[in-house]
Protein backbone atom coordinates (compact mmCIF):
# COMPACT_ATOMS: atom_id res chain seq x y z
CA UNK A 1 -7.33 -24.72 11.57
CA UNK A 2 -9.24 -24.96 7.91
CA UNK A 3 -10.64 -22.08 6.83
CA UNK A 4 -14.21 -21.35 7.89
CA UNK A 5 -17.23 -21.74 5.79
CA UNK A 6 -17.17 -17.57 4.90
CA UNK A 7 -13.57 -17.96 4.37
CA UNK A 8 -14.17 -20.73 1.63
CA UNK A 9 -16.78 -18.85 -0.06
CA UNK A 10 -14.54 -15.59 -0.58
CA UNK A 11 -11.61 -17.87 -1.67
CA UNK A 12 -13.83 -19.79 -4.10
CA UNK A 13 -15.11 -16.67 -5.57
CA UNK A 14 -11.93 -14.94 -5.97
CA UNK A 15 -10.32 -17.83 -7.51
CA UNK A 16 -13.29 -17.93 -9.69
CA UNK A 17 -12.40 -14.60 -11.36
CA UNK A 18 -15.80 -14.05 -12.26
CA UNK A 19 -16.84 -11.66 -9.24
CA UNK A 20 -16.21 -8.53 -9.57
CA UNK A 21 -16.71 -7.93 -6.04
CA UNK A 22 -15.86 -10.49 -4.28
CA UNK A 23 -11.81 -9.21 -3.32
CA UNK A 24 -13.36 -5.56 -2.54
CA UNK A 25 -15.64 -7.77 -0.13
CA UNK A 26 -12.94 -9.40 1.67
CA UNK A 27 -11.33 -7.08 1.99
CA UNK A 28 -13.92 -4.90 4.65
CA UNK A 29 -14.88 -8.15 6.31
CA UNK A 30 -10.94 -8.78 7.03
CA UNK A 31 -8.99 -5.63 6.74
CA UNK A 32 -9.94 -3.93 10.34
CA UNK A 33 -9.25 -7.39 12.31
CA UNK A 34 -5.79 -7.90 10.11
CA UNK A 35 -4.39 -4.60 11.17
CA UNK A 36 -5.61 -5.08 14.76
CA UNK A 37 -3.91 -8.45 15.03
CA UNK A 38 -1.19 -7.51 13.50
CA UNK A 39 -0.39 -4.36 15.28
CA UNK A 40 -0.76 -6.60 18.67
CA UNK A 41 2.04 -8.76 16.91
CA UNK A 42 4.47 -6.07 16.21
CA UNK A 43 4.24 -4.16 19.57
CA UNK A 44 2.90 -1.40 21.22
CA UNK A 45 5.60 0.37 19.50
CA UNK A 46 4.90 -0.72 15.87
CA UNK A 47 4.62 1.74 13.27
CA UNK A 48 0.33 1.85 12.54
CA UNK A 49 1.26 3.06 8.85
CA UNK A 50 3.45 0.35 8.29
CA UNK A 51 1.82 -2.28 9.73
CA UNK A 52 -1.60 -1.22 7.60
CA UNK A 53 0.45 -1.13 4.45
CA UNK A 54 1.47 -4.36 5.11
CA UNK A 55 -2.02 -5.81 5.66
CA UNK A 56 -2.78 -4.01 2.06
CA UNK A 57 0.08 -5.81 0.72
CA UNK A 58 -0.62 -8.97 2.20
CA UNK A 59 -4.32 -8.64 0.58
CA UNK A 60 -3.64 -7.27 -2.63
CA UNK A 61 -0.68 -10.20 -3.14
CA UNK A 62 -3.49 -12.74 -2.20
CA UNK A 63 -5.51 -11.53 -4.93
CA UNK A 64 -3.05 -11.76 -7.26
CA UNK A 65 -1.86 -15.56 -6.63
CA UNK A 66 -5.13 -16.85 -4.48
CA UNK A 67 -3.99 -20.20 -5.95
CA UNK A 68 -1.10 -20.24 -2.89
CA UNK A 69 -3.29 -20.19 -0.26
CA UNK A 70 -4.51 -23.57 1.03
CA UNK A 71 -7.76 -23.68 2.91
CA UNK A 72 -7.50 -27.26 4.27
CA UNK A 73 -4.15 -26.20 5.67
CA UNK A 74 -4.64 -22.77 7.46
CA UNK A 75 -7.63 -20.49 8.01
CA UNK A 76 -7.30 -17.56 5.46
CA UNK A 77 -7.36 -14.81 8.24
CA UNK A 78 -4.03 -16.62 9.83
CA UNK A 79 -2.71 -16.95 6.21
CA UNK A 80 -2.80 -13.22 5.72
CA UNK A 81 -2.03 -12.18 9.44
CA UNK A 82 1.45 -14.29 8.66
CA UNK A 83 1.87 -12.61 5.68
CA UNK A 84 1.22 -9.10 6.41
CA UNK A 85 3.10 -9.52 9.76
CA UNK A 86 6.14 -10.91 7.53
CA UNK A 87 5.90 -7.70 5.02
CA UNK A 88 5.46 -5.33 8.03
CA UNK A 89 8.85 -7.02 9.34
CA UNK A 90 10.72 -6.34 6.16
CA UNK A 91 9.57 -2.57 6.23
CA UNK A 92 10.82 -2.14 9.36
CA UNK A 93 14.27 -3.75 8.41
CA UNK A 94 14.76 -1.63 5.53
CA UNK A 95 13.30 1.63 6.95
CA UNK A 96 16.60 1.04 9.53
CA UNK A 97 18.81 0.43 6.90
CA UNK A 98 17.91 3.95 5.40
CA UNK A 99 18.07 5.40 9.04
CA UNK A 100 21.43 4.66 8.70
CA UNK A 101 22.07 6.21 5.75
CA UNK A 102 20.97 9.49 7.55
CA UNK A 103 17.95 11.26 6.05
CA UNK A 104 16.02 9.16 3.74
CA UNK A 105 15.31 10.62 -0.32
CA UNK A 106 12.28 9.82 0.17
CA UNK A 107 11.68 12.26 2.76
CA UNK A 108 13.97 14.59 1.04
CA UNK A 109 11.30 14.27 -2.04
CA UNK A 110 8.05 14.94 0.16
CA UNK A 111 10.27 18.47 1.63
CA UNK A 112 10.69 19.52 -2.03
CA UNK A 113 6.99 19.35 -2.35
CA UNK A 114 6.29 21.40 0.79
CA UNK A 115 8.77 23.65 0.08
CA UNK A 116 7.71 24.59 -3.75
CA UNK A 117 4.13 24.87 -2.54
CA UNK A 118 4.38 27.13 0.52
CA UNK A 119 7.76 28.94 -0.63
CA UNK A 120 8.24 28.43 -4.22
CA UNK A 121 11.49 28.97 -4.91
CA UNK A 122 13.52 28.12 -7.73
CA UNK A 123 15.98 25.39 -5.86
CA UNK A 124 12.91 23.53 -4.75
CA UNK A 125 11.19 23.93 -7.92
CA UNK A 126 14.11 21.52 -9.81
CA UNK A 127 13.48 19.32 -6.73
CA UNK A 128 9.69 18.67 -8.04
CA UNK A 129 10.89 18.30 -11.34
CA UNK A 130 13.49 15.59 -10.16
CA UNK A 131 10.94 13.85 -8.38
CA UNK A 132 8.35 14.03 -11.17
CA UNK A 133 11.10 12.80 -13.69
CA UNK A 134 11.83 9.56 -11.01
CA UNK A 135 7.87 9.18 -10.86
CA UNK A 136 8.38 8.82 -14.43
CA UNK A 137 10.79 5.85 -14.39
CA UNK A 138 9.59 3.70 -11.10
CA UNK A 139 5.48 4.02 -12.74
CA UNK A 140 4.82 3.28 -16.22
CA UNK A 141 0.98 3.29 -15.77
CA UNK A 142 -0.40 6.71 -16.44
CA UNK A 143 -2.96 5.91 -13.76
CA UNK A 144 -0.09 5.23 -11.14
CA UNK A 145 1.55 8.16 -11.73
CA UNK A 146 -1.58 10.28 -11.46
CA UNK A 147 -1.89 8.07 -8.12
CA UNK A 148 1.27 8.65 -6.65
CA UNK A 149 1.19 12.56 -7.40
CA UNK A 150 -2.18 13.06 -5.24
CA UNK A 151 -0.20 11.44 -2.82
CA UNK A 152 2.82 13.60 -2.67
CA UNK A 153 0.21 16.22 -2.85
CA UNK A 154 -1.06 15.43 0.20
CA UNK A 155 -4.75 14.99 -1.19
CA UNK A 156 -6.77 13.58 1.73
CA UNK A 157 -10.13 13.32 -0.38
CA UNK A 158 -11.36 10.55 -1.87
CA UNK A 159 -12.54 11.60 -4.86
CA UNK A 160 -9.62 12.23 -6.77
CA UNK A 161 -8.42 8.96 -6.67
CA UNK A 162 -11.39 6.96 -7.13
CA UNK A 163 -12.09 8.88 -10.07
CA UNK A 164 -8.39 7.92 -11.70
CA UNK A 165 -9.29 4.13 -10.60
CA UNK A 166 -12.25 4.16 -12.30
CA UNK A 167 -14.46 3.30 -9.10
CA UNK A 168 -16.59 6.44 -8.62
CA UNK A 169 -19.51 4.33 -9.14
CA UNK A 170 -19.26 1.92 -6.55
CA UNK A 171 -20.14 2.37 -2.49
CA UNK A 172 -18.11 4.62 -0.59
CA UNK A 173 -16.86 2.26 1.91
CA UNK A 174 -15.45 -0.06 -1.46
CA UNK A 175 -13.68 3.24 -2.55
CA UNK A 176 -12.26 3.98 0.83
CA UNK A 177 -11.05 0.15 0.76
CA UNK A 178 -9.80 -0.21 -2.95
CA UNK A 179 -8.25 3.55 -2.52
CA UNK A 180 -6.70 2.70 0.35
CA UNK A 181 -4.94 -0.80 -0.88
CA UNK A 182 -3.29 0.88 -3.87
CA UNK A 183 -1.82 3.55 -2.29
CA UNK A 184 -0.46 1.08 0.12
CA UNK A 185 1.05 -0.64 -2.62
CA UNK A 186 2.22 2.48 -4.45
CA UNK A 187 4.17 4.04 -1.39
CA UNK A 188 6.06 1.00 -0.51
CA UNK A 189 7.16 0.67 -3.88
CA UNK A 190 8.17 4.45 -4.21
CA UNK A 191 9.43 3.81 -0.86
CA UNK A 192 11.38 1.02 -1.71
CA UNK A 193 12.86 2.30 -5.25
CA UNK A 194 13.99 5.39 -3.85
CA UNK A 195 15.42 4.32 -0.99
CA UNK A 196 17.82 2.18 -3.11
CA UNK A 197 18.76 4.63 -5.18
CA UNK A 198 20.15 6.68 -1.87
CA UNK A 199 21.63 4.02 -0.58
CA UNK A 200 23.93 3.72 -3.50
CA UNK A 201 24.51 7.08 -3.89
């Protein structure tokens, strides 16, 4: 199935690079129906974090190579389902792998942030100051790193981080959206680096 006629206007436009909407766009026409979809994929049992970070992934990596995607070949919904289902399965393979490994650094790096706020003691104040330091190394964007500390900070409002993307100005629902792709994309790769660097530890 070819893409449909909406389908071939977003893909035109984004491959146009001239509309400075036109990805934010897609993605709230798309991103609700992806997740759904793919969720049904995966299973009743499937993970609804991972499988919407997958969907952001699957979105934001379209963006970045639209030139991939074929619209005569496949309709762009089915394009992204496949690929966000395919991202959500390699989350799931490597979240087991760390399983295995027993408790995850990554989880061991969110504790040290609970525990210096609430208890503040000295051993989990070097545990923030590890973490920060590892921050450091995985994000060399200032704007990341701001990013990926609200995060760990457990900042639910919106705000913060529309502010450090530079998107205050536009629509609410386009912050949500945006907000809501990078820190997709930011977690899996913190995710991802740090559960590497347990597993060869």
């Amino acid at each position: 199935m070819k893409a449909t006629a909406e389908e071939l206007g977003f893909h035109q436009r984004i491959l146009a690079r001239t509309d400075p909407i036109a990805f934010a766009e897609l993605a709230d026409t798309l991103y609700s129906s992806l997740v759904q979809v793919v969720c049904k994929r995966a299973g009743i049992q499937a993970d609804q974090v991972l499988v919407e970070e997958a969907v952001g992934q699957a979105l934001l990596d379209y963006h970045d190579h639209p030139g991939n995607y074929d619209p005569e070949r496949i309709s762009l919904h089915s394009y992204l389902v496949m690929a966000a289902y395919r991202d959500f399965q390699n989350a799931v393979a490597k979240e087991q792998r760390v399983k295995a490994h027993q408790v995850s650094l990554f989880d061991l790096a969110l504790q040290g942030y609970d525990i210096a706020d609430e208890q503040g003691t000295v051993d989990s104040h070097l545990q923030v100051e590890e973490l920060q330091v590892i921050i450091d190394g995985i994000f060399s964007d200032a704007g990341e790193r701001r990013i990926v500390t609200l995060i760990l900070n457990k900042v639910q409002a919106l705000t913060p981080y529309a502010q450090v993307l530079g998107i205050a100005h536009l629509p609410l629902e386009d912050q949500r959206k945006q907000v809501q792709l990078v820190k997709s994309r930011l977690i899996r790769r913190l995710r991802r680096r740090m559960s590497r660097m347990h597993i060869t530890q």
